[in-house]
Protein backbone atom coordinates (compact mmCIF):
# COMPACT_ATOMS: atom_id res chain seq x y z
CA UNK A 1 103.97 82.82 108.22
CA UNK A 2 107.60 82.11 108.35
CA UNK A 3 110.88 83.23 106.93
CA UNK A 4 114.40 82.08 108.20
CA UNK A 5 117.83 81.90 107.21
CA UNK A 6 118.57 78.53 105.20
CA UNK A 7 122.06 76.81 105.72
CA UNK A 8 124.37 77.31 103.51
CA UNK A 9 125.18 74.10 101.63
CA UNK A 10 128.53 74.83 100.08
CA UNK A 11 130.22 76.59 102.92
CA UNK A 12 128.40 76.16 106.21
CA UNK A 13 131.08 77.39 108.34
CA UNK A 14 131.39 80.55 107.20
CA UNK A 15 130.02 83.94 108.05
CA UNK A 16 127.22 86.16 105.87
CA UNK A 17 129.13 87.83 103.68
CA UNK A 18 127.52 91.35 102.70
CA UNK A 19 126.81 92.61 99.06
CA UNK A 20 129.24 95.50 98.04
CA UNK A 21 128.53 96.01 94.68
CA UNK A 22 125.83 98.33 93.19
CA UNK A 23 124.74 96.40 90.06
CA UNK A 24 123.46 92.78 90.67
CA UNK A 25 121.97 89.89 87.86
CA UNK A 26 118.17 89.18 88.82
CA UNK A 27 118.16 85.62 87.64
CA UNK A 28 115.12 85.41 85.91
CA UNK A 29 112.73 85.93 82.32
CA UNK A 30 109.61 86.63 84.05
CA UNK A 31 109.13 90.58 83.82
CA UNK A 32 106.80 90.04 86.58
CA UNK A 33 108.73 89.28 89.35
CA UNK A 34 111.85 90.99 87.71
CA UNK A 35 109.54 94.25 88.86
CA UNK A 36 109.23 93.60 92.03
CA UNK A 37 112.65 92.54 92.85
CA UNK A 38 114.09 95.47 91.12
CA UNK A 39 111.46 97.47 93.57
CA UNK A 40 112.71 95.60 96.47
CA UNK A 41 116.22 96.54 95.74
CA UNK A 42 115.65 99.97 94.91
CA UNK A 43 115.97 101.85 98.36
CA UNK A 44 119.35 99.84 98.83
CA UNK A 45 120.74 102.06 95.71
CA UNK A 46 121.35 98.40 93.66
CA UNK A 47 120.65 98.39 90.18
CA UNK A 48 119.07 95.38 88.96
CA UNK A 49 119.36 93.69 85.31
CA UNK A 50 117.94 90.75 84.17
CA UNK A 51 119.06 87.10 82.74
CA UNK A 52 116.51 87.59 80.40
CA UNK A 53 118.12 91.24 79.03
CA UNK A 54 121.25 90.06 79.00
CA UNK A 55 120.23 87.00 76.84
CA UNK A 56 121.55 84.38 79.15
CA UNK A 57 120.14 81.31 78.93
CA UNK A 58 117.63 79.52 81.40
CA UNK A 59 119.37 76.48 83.72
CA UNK A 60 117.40 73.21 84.21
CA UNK A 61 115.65 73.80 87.00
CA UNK A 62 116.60 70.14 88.50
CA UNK A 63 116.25 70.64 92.17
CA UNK A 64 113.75 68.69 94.28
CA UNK A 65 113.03 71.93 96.28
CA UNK A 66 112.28 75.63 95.76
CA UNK A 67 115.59 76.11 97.87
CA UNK A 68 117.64 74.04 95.27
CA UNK A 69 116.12 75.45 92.01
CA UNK A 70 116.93 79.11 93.61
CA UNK A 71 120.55 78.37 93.98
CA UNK A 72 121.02 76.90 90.34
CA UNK A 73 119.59 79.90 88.73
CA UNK A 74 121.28 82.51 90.81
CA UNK A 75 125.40 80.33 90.79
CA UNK A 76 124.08 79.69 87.05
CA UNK A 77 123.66 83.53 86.34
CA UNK A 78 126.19 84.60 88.60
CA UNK A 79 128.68 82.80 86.69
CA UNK A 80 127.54 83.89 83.64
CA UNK A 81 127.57 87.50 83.98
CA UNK A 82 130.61 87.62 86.60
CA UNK A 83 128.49 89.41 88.67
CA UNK A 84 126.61 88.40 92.01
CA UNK A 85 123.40 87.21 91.26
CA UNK A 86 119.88 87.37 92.94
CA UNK A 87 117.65 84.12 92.48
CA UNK A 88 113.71 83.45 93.84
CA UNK A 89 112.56 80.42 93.31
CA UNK A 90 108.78 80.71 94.21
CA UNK A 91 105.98 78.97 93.81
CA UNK A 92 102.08 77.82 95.21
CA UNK A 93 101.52 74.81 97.90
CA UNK A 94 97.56 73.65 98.00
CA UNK A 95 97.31 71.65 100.92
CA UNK A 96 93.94 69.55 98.96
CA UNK A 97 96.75 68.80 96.33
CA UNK A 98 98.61 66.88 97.90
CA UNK A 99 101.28 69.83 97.82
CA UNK A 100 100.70 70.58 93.96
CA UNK A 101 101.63 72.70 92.07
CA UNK A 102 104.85 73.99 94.24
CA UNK A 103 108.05 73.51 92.31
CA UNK A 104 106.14 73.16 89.26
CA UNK A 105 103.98 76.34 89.60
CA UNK A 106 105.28 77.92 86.19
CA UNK A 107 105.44 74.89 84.49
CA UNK A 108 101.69 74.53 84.92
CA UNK A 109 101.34 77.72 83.19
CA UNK A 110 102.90 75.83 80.34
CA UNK A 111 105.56 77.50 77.44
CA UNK A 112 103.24 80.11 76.97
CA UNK A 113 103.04 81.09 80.48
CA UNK A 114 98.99 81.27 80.59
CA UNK A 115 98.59 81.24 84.40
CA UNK A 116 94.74 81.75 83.52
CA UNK A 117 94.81 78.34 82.42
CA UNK A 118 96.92 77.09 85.39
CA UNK A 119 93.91 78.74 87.84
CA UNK A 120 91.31 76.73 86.26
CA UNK A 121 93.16 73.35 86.38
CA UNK A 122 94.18 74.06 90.40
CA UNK A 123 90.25 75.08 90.48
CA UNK A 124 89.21 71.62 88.46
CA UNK A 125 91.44 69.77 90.63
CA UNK A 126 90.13 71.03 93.57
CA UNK A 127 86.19 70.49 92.57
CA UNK A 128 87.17 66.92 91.79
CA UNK A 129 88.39 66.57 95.80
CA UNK A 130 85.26 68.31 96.74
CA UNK A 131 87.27 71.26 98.22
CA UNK A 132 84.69 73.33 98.17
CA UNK A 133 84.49 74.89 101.56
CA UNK A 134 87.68 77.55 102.65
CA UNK A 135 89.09 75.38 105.17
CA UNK A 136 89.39 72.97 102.40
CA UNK A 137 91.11 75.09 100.23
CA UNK A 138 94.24 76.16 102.35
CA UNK A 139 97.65 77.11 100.87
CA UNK A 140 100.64 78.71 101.08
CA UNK A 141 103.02 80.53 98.60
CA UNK A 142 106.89 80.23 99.36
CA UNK A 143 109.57 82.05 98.02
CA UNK A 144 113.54 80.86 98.28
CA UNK A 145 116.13 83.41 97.77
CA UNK A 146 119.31 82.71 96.93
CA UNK A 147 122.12 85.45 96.34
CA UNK A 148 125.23 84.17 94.53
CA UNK A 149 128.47 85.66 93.71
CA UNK A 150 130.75 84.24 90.58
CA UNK A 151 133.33 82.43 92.67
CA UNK A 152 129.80 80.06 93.55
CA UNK A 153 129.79 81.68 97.73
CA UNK A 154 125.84 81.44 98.42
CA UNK A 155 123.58 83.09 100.74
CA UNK A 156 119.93 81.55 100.84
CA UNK A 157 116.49 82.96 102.89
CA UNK A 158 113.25 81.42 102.52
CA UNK A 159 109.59 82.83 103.65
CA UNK A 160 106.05 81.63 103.15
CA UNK A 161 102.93 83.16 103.77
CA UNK A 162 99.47 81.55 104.31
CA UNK A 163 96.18 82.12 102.91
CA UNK A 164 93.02 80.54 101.20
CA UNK A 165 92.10 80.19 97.17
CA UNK A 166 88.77 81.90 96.11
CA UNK A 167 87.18 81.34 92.85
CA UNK A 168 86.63 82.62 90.25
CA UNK A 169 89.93 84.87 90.77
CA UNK A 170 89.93 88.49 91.65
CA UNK A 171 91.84 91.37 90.21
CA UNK A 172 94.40 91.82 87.39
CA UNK A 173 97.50 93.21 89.39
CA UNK A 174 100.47 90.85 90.57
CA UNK A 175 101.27 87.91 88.45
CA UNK A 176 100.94 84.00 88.76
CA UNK A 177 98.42 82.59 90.58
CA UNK A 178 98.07 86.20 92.89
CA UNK A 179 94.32 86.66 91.98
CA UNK A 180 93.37 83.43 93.57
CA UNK A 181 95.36 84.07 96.79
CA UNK A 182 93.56 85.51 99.71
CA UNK A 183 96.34 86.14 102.43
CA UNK A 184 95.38 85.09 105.88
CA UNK A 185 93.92 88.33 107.64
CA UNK A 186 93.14 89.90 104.08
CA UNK A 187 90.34 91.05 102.39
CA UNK A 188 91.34 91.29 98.85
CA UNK A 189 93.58 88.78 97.05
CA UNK A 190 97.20 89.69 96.12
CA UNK A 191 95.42 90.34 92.50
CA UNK A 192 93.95 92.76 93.55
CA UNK A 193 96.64 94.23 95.98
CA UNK A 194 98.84 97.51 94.36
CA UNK A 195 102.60 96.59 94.42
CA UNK A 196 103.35 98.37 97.36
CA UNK A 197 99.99 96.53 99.18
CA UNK A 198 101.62 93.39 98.26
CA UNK A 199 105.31 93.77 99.22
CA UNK A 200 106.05 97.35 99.85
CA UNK A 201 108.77 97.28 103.18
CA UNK A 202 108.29 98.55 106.44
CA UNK A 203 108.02 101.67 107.11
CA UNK A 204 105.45 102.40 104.19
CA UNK A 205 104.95 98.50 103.86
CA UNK A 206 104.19 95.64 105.63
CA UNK A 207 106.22 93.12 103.29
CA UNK A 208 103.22 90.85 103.43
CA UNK A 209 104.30 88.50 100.41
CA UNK A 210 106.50 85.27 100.65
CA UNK A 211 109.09 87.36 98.43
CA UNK A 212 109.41 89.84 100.72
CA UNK A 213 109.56 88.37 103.69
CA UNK A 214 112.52 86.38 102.31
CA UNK A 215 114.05 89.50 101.25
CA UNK A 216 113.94 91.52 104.44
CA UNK A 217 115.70 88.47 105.80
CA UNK A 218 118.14 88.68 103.09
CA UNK A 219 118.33 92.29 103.50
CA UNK A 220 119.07 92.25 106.99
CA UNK A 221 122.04 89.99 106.35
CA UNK A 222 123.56 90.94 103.56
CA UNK A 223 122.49 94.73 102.51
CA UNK A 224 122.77 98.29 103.24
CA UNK A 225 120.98 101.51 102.82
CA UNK A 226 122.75 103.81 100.55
């Protein structure tokens, strides 16, 4: 599992700048991960609202990389709402697909955002390649943050963690594909994880999802207990 800084593409010269203001845009209309950024914000005193609540209107996610599609949302938002923005582009990598579905996790969920349905197509996929066995069945979720202020400065992180897909899923907590993720060194799937299982921060924590291991990198650089 990895998580690291990402270069920043629009000013690489200069130095992390640090967020100052107590009220930041969480780019996104997924309630799901709206919750758990707003809980991974929460002991830093910011107060989190979303694109969705204030009505702005989804970007075309055109980037060729869960890095890119971050930093549209968040400059996209940021601009928007003339506030800094937080972005997490995020997403599933099955080594048996060939990388599938990564960038285009949600959009296998379809409009409707049925990620039961998106389980059993990985799953049919995966019987038609005869990945059967758990070595065969490797993947990894990522998550790409990017935090953007209006005048377009970024700061990106990215993280990943690794893990196996069991079928049929387990548990109905988390969101996405989480009840078919089995973390490496885990017992129970991210399904089937409570919130603060999945990405509570140390000390009560271990931030053992992709999202938060990007965020305590993000964190680090650019945030401060209040």
């Amino acid at each position: 599992m990895t998580s690291a800084r990402l270069p920043n593409p629009r000013d690489p010269s200069s130095v992390v700048r640090r967020l100052t203001s107590d009220r930041v845009v969480i780019a996104t209309h997924n309630p799901g991960k709206l919750t758990e950024m707003r809980e991974l914000l929460a002991p830093y005193g910011i107060a989190a609202i979303s694109a969705g609540e204030l009505a702005l209107a989804e970007p075309e996610e055109t980037g060729m990389t869960f890095a890119e599609n971050a930093r549209i949302k968040a400059t996209a938002a940021a601009t928007a709402a003339r506030l800094p923005a937080l972005a997490d582009d995020s997403g599933l990598v099955v080594e048996a697909l060939d990388g599938a579905p990564g960038i285009h996790s949600a959009r296998w969920a379809g409009a409707d955002r049925n990620f039961d349905r998106a389980m059993e197509a990985i799953e049919q996929q995966l019987q038609a390649r005869g990945a059967t066995t758990p070595e065969r069945r490797r993947a990894h979720f990522v998550s790409a943050l990017c935090l953007a202020w209006p005048h377009r400065h970024t700061e990106e992180f990215e993280a990943r963690v690794a893990g196996t897909l069991v079928w049929p899923p387990r548990g109905d907590r988390g969101f996405g594909y989480d009840p078919m993720f089995l973390p490496d060194g885990q017992q129970r799937t991210f399904g089937e994880m409570s919130s603060e299982e999945k990405h509570g921060l140390p000390p009560r924590g271990k931030g053992l999802s992709h999202r938060a291991r990007a965020f305590l990198k993000l964190a680090e650089a650019c945030l401060e207990h209040r």
